[in-house]
C-alpha atoms as a PDB file:
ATOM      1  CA  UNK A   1     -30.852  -9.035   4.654  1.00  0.00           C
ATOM      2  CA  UNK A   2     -31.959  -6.896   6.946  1.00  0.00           C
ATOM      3  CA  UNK A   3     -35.669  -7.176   8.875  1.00  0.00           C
ATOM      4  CA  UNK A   4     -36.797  -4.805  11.342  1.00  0.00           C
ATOM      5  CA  UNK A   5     -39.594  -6.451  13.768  1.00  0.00           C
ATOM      6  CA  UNK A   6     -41.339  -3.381  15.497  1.00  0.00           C
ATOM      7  CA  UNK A   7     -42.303  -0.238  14.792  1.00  0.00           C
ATOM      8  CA  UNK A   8     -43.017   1.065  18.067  1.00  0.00           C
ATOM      9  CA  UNK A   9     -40.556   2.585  20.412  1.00  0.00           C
ATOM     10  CA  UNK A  10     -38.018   0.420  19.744  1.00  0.00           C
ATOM     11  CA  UNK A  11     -36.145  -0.644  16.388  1.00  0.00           C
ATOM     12  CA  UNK A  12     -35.068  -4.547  16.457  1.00  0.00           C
ATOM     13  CA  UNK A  13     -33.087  -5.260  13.740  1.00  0.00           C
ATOM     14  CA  UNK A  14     -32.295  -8.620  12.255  1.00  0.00           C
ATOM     15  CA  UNK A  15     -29.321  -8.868   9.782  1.00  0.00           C
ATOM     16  CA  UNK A  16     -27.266 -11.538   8.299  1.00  0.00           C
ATOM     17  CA  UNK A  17     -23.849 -12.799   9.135  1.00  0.00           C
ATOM     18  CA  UNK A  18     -22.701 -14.769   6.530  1.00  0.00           C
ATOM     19  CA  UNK A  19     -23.647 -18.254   5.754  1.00  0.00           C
ATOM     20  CA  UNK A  20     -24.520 -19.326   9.217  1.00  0.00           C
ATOM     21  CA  UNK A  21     -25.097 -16.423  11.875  1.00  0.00           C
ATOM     22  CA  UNK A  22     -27.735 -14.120  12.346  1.00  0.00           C
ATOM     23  CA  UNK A  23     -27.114 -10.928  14.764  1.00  0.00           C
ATOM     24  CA  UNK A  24     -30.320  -9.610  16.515  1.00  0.00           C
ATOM     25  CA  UNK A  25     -29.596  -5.506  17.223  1.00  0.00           C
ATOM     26  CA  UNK A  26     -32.116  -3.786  19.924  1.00  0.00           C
ATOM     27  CA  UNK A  27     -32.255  -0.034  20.091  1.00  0.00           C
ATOM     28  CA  UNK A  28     -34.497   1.322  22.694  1.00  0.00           C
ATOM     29  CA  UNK A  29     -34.347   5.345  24.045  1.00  0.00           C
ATOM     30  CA  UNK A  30     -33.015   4.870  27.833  1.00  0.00           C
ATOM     31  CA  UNK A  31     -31.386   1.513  27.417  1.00  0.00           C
ATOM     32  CA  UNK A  32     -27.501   0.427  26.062  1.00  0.00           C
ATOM     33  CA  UNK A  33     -27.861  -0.807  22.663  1.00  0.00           C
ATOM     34  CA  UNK A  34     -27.814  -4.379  23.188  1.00  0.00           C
ATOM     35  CA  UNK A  35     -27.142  -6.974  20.012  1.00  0.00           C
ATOM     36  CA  UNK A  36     -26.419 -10.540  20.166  1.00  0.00           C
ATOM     37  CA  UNK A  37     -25.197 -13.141  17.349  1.00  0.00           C
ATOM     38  CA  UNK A  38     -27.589 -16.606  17.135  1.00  0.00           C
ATOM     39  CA  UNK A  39     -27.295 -19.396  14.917  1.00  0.00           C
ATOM     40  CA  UNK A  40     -30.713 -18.951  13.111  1.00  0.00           C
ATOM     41  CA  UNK A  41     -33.017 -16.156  11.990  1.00  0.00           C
ATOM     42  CA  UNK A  42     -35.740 -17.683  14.270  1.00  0.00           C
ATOM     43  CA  UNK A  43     -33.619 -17.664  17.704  1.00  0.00           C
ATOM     44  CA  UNK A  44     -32.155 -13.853  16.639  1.00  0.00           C
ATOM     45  CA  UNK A  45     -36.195 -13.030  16.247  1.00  0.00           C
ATOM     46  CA  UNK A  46     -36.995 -14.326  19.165  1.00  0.00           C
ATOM     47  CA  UNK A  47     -34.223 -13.073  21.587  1.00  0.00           C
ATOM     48  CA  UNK A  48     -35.123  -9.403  19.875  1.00  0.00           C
ATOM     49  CA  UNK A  49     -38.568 -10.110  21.349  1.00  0.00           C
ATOM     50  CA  UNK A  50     -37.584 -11.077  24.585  1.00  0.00           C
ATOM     51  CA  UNK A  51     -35.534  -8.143  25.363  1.00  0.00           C
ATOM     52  CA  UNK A  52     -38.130  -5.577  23.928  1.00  0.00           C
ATOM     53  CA  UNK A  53     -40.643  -7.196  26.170  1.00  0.00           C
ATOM     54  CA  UNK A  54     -38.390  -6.930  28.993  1.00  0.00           C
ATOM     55  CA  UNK A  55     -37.511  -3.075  27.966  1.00  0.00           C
ATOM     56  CA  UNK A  56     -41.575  -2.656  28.004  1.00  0.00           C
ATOM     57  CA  UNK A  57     -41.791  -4.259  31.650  1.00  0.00           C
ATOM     58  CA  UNK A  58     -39.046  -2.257  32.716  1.00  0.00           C
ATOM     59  CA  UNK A  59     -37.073  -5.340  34.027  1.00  0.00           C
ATOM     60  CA  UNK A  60     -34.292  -5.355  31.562  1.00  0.00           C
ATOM     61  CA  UNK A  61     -31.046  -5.607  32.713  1.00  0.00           C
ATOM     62  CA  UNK A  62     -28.171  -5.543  30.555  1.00  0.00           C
ATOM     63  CA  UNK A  63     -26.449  -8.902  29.780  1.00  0.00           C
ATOM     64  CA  UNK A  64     -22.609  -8.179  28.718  1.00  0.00           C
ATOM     65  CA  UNK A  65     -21.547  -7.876  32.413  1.00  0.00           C
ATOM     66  CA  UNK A  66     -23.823 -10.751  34.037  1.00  0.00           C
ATOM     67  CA  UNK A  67     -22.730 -12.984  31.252  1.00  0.00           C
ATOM     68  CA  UNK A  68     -19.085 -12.514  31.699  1.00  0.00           C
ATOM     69  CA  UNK A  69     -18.833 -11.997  35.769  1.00  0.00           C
ATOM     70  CA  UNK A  70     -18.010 -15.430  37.275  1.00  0.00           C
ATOM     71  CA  UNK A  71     -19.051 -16.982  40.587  1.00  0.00           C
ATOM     72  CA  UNK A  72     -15.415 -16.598  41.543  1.00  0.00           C
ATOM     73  CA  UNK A  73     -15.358 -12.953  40.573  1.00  0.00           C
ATOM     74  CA  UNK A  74     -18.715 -12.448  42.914  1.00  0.00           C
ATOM     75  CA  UNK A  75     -17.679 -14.148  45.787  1.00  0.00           C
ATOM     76  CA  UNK A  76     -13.928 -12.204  45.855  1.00  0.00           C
ATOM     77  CA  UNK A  77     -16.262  -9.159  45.978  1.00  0.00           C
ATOM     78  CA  UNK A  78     -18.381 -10.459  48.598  1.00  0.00           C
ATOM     79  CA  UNK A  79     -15.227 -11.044  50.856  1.00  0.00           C
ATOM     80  CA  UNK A  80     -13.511  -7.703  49.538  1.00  0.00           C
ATOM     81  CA  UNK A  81     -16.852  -5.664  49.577  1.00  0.00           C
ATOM     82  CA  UNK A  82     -19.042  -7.091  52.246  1.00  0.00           C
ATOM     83  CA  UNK A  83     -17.049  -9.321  54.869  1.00  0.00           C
ATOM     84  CA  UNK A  84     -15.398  -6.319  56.446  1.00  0.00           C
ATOM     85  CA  UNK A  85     -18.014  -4.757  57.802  1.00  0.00           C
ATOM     86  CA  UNK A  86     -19.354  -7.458  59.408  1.00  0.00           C
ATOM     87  CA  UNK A  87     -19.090  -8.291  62.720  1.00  0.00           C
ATOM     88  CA  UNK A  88     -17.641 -11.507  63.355  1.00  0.00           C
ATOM     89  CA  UNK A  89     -15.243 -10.514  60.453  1.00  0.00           C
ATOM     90  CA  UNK A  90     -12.352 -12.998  61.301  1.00  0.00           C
ATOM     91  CA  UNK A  91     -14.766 -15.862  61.975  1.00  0.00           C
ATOM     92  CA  UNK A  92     -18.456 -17.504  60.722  1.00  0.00           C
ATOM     93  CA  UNK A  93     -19.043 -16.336  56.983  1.00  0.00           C
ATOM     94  CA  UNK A  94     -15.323 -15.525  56.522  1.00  0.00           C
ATOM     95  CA  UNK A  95     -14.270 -18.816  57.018  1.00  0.00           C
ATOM     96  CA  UNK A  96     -17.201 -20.328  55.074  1.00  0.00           C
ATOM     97  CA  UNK A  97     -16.445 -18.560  51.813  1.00  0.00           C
ATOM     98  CA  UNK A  98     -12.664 -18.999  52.051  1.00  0.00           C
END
């Protein structure tokens, strides 16, 4: 089964995954496709809807890295990245995140 919810710029589709997953699909010109797998037809519908409305706002941002980057992973770039070129390098914030 397959259900597409717009027909404006955009072309959500909805489509079955066996007995017990549904996988919401988002195309949008400009944007990554973006898809996600939800337990029910009604949570794939409505995370379609939120990302379109977010595409038409222009405050999407793309999921698959924020939802696999962990707080560990961020703060080893903050000391890689940013630490260095602060002054006070060796001491203060340094210390704090160790």
């Amino acid at each position: 089964v397959v259900t597409h919810l717009s027909r404006e710029a955009t072309m959500a589709t909805i489509r079955n995954r066996g007995a017990y997953q549904w996988q919401a699909i988002v195309r949008r010109r400009g944007y990554p496709l973006t898809s996600k797998t939800l337990d029910s037809r009604k949570e794939a519908q409505l995370w379609a809807r939120t990302v379109e409305s977010e595409m038409d706002r222009g405050v999407y941002l793309p999921r698959n890295d924020a939802e696999r980057t962990l707080l560990h992973d961020l703060i080893e770039r903050y000391r890689r990245d940013v630490l260095p070129s602060k002054r006070g390098k060796h001491f203060g914030p340094a210390l704090r995140v160790r």
